[in-house]
Protein backbone atom coordinates (compact mmCIF):
# COMPACT_ATOMS: atom_id res chain seq x y z
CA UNK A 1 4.94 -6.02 28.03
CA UNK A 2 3.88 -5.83 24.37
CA UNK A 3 6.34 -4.16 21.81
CA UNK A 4 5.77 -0.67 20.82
CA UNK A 5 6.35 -0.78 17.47
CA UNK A 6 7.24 3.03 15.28
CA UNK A 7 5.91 2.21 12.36
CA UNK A 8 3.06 -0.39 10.98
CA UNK A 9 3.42 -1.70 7.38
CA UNK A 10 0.30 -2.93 6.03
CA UNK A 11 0.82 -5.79 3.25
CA UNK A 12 -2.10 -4.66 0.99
CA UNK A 13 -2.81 -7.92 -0.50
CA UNK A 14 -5.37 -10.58 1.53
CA UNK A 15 -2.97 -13.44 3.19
CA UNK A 16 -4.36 -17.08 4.83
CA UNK A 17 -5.34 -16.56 8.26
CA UNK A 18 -3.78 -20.07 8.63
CA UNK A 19 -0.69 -18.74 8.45
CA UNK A 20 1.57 -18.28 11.45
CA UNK A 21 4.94 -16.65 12.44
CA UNK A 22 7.14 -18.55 9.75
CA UNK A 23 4.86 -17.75 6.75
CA UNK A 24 4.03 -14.58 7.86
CA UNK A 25 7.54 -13.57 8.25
CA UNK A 26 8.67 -15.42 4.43
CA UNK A 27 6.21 -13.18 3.21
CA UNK A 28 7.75 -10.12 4.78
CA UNK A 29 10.49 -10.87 3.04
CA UNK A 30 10.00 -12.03 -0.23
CA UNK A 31 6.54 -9.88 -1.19
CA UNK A 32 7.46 -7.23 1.01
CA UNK A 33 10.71 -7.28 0.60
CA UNK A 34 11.77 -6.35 3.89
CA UNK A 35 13.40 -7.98 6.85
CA UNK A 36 10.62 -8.98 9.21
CA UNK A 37 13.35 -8.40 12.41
CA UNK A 38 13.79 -4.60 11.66
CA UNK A 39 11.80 -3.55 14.80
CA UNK A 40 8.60 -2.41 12.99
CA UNK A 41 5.46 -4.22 12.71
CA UNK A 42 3.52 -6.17 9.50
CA UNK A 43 0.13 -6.10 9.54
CA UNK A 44 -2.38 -8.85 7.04
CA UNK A 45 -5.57 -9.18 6.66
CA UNK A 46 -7.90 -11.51 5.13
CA UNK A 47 -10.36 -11.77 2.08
CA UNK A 48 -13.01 -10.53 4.42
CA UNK A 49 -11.56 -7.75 5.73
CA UNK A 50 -13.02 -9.15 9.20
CA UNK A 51 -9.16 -10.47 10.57
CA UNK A 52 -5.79 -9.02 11.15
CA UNK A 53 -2.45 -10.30 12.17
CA UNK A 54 0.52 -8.27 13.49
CA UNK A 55 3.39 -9.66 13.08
CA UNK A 56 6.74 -7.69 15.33
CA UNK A 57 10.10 -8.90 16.32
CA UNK A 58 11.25 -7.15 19.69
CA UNK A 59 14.69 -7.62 19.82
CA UNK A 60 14.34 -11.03 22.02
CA UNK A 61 11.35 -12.63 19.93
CA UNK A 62 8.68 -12.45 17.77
CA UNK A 63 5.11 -11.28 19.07
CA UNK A 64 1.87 -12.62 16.38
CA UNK A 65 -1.01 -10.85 17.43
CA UNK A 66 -4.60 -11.35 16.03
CA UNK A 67 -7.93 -9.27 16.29
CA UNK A 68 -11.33 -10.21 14.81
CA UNK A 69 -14.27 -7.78 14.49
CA UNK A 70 -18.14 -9.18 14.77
CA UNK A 71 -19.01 -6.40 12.67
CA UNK A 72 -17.99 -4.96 10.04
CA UNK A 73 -14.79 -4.68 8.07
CA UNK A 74 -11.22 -3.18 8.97
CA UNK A 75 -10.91 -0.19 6.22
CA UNK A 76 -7.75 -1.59 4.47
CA UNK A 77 -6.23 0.59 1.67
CA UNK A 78 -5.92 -0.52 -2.24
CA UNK A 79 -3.79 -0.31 -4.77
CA UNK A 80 -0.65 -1.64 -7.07
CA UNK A 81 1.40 -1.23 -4.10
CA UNK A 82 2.47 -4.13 -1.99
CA UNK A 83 3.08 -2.58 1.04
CA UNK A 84 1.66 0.82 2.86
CA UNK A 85 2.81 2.20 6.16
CA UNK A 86 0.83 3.32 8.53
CA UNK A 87 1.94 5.88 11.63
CA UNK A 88 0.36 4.74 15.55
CA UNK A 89 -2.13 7.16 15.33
CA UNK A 90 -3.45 5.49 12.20
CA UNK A 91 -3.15 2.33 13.59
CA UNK A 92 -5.00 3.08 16.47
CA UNK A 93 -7.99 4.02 14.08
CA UNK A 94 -7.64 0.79 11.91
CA UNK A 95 -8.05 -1.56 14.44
CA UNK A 96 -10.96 0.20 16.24
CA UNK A 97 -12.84 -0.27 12.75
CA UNK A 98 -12.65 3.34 11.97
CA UNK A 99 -11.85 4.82 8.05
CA UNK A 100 -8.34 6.22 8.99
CA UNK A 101 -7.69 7.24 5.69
CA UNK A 102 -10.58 9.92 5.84
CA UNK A 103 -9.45 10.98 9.04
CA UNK A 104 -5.46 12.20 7.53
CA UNK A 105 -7.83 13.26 4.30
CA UNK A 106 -5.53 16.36 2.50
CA UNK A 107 -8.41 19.45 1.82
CA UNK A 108 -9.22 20.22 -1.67
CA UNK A 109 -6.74 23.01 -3.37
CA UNK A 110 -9.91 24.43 -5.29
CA UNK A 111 -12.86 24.28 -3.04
CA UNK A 112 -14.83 27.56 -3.06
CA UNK A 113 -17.98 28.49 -1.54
């Protein structure tokens, strides 16, 4: 059974898709600043926005996952930030290739017909 983690943090910036469960989880820590065994789940991607890794600690282990689209990118956000957190409903949208961030998109204050 897979973990079901409560929260996904997304590390903004691209990472090495070389990169396994001890690099991933040294940069949890020192770019994310966070401890990578907290029970929720880091997310990377690469340059090409085509790859992801997931990265959760269950209590017993540490599950790296991996998906790859054919086509098209994963919509991953930008900014200064280091880190952003995503809820499961968001996630669920990432991964499927959908823009997420349109989806949870706040409506204008001054719109008017």
């Amino acid at each position: 059974m897979t973990p079901q983690p409560q929260q996904v943090w997304l590390a903004i910036e691209p990472v090495d898709m070389r990169l396994g469960i001890d690099g991933l989880s040294l940069r949890v820590q020192q770019a994310l600043g966070k401890a990578p065994c907290d029970g929720s789940a880091y997310a990377f991607a690469n340059k090409r926005g085509n790859r992801i890794k997931l990265l959760v600690w269950d209590g017993a282990g540490v599950w790296l996952s991996c998906r790859r689209l054919h086509r098209g990118r994963f919509v991953w956000p930008q900014g200064s930030d280091a880190v952003c957190t995503l809820d499961c409903a968001q996630w669920q949208w990432l991964i499927t290739g959908v823009d997420w961030q349109r989806l949870s998109a706040k409506p204008m204050a001054n719109w008017r017909v």
